[in-house]
Protein backbone atom coordinates (compact mmCIF):
# COMPACT_ATOMS: atom_id res chain seq x y z
CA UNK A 1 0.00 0.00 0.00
CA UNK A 2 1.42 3.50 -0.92
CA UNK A 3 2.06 5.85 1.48
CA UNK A 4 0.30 9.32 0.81
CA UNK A 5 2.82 12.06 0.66
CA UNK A 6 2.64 14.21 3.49
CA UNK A 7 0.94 17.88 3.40
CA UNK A 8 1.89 20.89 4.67
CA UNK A 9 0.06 24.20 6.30
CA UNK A 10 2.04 27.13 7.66
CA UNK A 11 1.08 30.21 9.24
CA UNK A 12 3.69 33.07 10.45
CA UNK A 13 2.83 34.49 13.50
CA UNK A 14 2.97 38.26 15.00
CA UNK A 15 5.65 37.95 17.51
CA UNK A 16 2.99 38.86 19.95
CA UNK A 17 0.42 36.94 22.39
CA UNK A 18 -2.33 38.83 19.56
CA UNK A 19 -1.03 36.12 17.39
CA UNK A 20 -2.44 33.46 19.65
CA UNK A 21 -5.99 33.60 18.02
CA UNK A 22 -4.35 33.54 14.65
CA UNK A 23 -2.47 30.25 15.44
CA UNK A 24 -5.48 28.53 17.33
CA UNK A 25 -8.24 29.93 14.15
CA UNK A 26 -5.61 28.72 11.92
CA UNK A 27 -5.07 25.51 13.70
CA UNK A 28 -9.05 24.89 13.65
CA UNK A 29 -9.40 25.71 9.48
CA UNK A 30 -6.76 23.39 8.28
CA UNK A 31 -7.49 20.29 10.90
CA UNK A 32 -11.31 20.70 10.16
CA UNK A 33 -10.36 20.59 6.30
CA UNK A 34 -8.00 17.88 6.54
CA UNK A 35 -10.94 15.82 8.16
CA UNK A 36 -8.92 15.75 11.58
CA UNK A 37 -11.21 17.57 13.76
CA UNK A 38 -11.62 15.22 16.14
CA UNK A 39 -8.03 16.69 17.41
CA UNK A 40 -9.10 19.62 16.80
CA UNK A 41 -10.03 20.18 20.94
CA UNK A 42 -6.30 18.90 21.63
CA UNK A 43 -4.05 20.40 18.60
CA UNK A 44 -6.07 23.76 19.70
CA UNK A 45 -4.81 23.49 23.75
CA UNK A 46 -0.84 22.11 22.35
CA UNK A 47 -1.15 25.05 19.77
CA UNK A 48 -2.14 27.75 22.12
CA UNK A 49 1.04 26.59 24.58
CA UNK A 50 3.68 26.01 22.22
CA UNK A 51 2.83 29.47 20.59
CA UNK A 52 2.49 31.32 24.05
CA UNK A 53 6.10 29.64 24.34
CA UNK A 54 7.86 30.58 21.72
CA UNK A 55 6.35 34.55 21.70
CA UNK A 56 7.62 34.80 25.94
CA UNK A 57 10.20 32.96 25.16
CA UNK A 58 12.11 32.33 22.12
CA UNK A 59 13.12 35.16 19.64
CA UNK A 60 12.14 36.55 16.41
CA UNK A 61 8.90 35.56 14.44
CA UNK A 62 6.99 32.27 15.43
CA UNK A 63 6.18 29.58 12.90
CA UNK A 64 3.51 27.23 13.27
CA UNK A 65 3.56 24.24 10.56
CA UNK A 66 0.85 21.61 10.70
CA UNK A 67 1.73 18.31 8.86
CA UNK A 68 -0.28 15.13 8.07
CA UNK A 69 0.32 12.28 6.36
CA UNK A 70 -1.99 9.13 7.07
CA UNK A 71 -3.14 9.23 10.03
CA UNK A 72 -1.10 11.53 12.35
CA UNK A 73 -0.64 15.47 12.30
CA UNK A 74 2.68 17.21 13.40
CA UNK A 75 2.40 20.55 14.79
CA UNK A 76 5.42 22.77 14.71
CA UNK A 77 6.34 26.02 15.92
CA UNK A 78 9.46 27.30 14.85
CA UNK A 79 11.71 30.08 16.58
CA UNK A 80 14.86 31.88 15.73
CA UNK A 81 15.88 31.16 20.03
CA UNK A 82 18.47 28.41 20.57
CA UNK A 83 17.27 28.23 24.00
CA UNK A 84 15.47 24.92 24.45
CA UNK A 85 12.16 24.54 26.48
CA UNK A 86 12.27 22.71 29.68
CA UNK A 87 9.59 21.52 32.25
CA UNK A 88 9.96 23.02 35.51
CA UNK A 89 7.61 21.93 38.61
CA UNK A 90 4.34 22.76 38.30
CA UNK A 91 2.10 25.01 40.38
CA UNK A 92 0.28 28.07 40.77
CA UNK A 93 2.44 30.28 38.83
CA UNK A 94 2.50 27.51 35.90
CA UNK A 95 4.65 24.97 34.81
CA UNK A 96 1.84 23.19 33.57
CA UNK A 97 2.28 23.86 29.67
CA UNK A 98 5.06 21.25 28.33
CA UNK A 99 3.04 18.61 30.56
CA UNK A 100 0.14 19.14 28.95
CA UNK A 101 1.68 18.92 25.23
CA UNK A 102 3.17 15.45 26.49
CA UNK A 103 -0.14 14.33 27.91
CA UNK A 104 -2.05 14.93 24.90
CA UNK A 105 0.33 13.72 22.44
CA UNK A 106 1.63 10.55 20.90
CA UNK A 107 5.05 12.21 21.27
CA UNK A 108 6.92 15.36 21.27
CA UNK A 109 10.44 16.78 21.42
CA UNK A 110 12.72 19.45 20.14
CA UNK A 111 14.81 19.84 16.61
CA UNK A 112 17.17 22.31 16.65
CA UNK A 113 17.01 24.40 13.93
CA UNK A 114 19.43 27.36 11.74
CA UNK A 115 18.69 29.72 13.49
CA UNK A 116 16.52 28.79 16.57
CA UNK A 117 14.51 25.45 17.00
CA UNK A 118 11.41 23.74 16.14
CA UNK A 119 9.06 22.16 18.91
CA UNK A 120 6.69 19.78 18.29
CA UNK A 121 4.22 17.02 18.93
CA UNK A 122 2.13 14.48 17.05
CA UNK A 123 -1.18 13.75 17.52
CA UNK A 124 -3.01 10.74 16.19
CA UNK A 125 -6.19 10.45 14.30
CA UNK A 126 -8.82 10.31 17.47
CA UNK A 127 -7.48 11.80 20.49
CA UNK A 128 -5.38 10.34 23.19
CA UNK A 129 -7.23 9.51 26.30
């Protein structure tokens, strides 16, 4: 059986937290068209904190990249920081987000990039639960 080639969606993001409702609408369109909107509830929460992390965090303008082939999406944001995310201990002041991205996910990790990094997750078909 062939594999399908995989298909891209990118959206550049204002290097603000107004860009937030541009990644998560953006995020909702291109699941819901690719038929994956029964991840839509999870890509939209993983979206919303890898965004949020790389605009208070990283440097230069966000990238998110959504990616399917068969039956798993990637989401991507891309930053021009080198600085790589880490968990710290959750509590009322946070610490919650990476957590959450792991939780929902099938996996997730970090690609270093020229310049900056790309973090990302994949998410299967139905959600994870």
């Amino acid at each position: 059986m062939e594999v399908p080639a995989p298909i891209d969606a990118e959206c550049p993001l204002p290097d603000s937290v107004a860009g937030l409702a541009l990644a998560r609408d953006f995020t909702l369109a291109t699941l819901t068209g690719w038929g994956f909107g029964a991840v839509a509830d999870d890509a939209l929460l993983i979206v919303t904190e890898l965004a949020t992390n790389a605009v208070e965090h990283g440097a230069g303008k966000p990238l998110l990249r959504l990616r399917h082939a068969g039956a798993v999406v990637r989401v991507e944001v891309a930053d021009d920081s080198p600085v790589l995310p880490a968990t710290r201990p959750a509590g009322p002041d946070g610490g919650w987000g990476l957590r959450l991205v792991r939780e929902l996910s099938l996996g997730w990790g970090v690609t270093p990039a020229t310049p900056g990094k790309v973090v990302w997750c994949e998410l299967g078909l139905s959600p994870r639960g």
